[in-house]
Protein backbone atom coordinates (compact mmCIF):
# COMPACT_ATOMS: atom_id res chain seq x y z
CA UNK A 1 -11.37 13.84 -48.80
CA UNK A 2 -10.89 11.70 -45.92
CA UNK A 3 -12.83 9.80 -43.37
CA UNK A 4 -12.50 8.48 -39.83
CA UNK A 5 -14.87 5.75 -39.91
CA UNK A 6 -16.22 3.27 -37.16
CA UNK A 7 -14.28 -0.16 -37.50
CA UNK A 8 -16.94 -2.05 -36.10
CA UNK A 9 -19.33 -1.90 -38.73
CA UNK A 10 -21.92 0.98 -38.16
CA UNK A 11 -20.69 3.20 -40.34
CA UNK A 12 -19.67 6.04 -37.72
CA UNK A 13 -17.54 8.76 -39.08
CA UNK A 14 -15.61 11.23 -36.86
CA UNK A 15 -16.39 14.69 -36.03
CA UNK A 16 -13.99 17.75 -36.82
CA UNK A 17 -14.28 21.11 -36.27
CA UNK A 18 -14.47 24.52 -38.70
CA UNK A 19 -10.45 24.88 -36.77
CA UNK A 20 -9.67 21.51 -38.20
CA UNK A 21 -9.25 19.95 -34.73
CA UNK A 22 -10.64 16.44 -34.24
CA UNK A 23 -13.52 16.20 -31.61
CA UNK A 24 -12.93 13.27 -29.09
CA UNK A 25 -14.58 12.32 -25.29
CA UNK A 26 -11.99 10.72 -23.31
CA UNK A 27 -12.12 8.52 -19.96
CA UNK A 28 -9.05 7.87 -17.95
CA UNK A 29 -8.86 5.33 -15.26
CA UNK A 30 -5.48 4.49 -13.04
CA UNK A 31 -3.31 1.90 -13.24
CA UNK A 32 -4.41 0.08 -10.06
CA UNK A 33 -8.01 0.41 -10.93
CA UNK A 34 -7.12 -1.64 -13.89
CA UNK A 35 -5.01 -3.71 -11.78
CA UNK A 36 -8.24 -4.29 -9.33
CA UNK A 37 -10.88 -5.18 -11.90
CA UNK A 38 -8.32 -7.75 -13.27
CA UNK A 39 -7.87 -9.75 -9.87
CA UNK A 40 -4.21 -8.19 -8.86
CA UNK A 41 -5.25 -5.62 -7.18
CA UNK A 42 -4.82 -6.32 -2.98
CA UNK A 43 -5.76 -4.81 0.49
CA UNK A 44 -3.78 -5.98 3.38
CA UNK A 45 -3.97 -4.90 7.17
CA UNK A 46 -2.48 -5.77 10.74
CA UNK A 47 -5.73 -5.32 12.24
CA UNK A 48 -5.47 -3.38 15.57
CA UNK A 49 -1.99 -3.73 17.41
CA UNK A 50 -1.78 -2.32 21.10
CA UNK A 51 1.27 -0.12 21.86
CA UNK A 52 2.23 -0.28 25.52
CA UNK A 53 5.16 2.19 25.89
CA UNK A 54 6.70 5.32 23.98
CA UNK A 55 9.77 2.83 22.00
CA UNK A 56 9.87 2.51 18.15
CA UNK A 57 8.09 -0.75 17.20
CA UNK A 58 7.88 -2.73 13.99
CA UNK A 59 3.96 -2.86 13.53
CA UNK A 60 4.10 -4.30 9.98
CA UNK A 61 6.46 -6.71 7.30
CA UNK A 62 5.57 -7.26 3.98
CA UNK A 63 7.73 -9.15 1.63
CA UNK A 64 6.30 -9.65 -2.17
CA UNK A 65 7.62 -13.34 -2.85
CA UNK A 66 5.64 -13.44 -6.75
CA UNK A 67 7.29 -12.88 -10.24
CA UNK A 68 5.99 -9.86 -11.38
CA UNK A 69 6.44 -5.88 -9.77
CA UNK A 70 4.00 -4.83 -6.67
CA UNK A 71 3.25 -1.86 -6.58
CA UNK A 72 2.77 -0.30 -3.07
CA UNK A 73 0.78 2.51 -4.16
CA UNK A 74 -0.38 3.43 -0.47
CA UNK A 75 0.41 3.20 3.29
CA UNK A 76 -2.30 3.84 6.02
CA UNK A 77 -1.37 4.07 9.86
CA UNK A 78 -4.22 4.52 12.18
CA UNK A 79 -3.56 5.96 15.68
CA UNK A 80 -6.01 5.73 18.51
CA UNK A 81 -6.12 8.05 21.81
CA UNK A 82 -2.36 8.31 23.29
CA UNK A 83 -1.86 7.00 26.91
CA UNK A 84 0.30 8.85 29.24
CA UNK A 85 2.12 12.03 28.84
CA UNK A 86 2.36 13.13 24.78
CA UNK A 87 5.77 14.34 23.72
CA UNK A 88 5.05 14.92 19.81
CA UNK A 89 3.12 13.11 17.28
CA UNK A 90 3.79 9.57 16.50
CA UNK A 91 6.99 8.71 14.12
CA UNK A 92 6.12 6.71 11.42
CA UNK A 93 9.19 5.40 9.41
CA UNK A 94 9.06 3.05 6.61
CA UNK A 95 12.13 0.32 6.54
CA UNK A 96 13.36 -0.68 3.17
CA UNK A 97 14.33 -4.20 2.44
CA UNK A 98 14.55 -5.77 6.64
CA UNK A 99 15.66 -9.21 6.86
CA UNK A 100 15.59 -9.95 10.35
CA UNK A 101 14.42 -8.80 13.59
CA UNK A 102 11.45 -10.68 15.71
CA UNK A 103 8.87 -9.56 13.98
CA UNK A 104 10.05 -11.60 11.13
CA UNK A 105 11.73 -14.39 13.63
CA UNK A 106 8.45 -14.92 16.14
CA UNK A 107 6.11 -14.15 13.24
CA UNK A 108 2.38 -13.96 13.57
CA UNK A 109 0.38 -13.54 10.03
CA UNK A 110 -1.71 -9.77 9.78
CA UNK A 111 -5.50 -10.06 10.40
CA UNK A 112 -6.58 -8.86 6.74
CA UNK A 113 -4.94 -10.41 3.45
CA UNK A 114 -7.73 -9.41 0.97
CA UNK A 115 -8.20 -9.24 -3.24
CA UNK A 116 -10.02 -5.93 -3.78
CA UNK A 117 -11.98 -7.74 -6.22
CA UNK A 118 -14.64 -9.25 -4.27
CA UNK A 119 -15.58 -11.68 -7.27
CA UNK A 120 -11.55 -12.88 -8.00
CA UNK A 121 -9.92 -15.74 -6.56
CA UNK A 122 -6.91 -14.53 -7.50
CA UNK A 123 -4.52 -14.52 -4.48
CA UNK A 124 -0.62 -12.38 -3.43
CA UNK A 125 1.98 -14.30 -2.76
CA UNK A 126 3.72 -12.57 0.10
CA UNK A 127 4.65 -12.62 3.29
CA UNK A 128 2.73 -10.31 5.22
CA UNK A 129 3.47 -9.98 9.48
CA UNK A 130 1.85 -8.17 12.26
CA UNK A 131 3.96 -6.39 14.73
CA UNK A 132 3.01 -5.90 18.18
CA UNK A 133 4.78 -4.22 21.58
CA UNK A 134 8.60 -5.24 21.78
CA UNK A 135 8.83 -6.28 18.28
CA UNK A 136 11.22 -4.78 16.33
CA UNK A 137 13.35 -4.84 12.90
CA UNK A 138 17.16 -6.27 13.08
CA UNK A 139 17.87 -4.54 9.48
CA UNK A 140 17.06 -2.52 6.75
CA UNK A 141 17.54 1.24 5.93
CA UNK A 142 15.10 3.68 6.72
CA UNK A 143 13.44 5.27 3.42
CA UNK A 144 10.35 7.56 4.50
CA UNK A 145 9.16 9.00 7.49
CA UNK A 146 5.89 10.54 8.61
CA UNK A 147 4.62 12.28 12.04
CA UNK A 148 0.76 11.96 12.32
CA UNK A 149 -0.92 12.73 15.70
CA UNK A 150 -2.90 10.19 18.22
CA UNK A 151 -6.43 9.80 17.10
CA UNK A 152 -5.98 10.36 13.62
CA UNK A 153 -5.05 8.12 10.78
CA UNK A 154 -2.14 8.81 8.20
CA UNK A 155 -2.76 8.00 4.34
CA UNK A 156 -0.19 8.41 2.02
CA UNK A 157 0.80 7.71 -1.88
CA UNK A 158 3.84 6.42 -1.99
CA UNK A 159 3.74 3.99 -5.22
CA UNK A 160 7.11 2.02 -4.56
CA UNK A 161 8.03 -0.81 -6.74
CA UNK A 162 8.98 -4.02 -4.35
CA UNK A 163 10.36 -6.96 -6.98
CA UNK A 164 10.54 -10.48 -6.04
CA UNK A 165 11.72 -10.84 -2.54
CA UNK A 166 11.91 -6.95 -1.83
CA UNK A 167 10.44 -6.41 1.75
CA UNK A 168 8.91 -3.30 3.14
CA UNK A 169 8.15 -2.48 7.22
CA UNK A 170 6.54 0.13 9.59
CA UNK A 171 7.86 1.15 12.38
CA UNK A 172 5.74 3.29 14.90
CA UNK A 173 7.49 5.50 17.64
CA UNK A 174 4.28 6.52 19.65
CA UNK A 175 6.05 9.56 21.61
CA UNK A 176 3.63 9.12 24.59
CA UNK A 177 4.47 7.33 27.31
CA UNK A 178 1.95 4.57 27.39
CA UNK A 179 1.09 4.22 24.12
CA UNK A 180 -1.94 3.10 21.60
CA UNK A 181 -4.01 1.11 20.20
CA UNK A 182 -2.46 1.01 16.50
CA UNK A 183 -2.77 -0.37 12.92
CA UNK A 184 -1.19 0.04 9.62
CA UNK A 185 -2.45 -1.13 5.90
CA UNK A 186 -0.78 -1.60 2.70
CA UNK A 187 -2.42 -0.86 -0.29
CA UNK A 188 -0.92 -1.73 -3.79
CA UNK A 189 -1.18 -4.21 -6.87
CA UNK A 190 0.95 -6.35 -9.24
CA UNK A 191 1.62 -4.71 -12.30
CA UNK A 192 -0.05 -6.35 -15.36
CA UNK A 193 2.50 -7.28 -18.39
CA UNK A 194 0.99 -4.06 -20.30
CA UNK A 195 1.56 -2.02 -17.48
CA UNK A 196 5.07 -2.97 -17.11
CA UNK A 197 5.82 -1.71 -20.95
């Protein structure tokens, strides 16, 4: 006959069944919860950017400049009340890879660059740029697109992989004719070496 036994010394055996099935109690937990509890997880936001007219603007640049993968697990794009005449809901179009353009140029730095782990000093090396009216993207090819109305705010899993130097932007076409006030968040982590295996 054998035994399962505890390694650690208290002489626990396991528990099977009268089917011959092994009895176990599981707990699963993500990736970027791991990630976040180790320091690498990371929380970054424009803070609120105010849309003057209904032309697609870059709101938001992120460029990953560590060693290691980031993972953008999430986007979020909040949209206050639309001003003027509303033709649809906003356009929300993410921008693979820009390089130039003025938001990049004329660059100012996004309000919130944050470690979800309030007790880590651990910080992202990045580049990370707030947009605002008449800024815009020179390059870069258009990889997702969303439509979320005014007054509402747009979350949404992406998990994209940016490697060193891959860059990532938002570009917001309000479709009302004055505009609104505006943000947009990116969520992610760098992968861990076990998480990369």
């Amino acid at each position: 006959m054998s035994i399962i036994q505890d390694g650690t010394g208290r002489s626990y055996a396991a528990k099977v069944s009268s089917d011959q099935r092994l009895l176990t109690e599981s707990k699963t937990i993500t990736i970027g919860s791991v990630a976040a509890e180790a320091g690498d997880g990371f929380n970054l936001n424009t803070g609120d950017i105010t849309l003057t007219a209904d032309s697609d603007t870059a709101v938001a640049y992120f460029k990953y400049t560590g060693t290691r993968t980031f993972v953008l697990a999430s986007i979020a794009v909040g949209l206050g009340t639309a001003q003027g005449t509303v033709s649809n809901p906003a356009k929300i179009t993410l921008v693979k890879d820009p390089t130039t353009g003025n938001i990049i140029s004329d660059a100012t730095a996004g309000d919130m660059n944050a470690n979800r782990n309030f007790a880590s000093t651990n910080t992202l090396s990045a580049n990370f740029y707030k947009g605002a009216a008449g800024k815009t993207f020179g390059d870069g090819t258009d990889l997702a697109q969303f439509y979320a109305g005014a007054g509402s705010r747009l979350f949404a899993s992406i998990d994209f992989d940016l490697g060193p130097n891959n860059a990532i932007g938002i570009n917001i076409e309000p479709n009302c004719v004055s505009g609104f006030i505006t943000y947009a968040a990116f969520i992610g982590y760098e992968k861990t070496l076990e998480a990369d295996l």
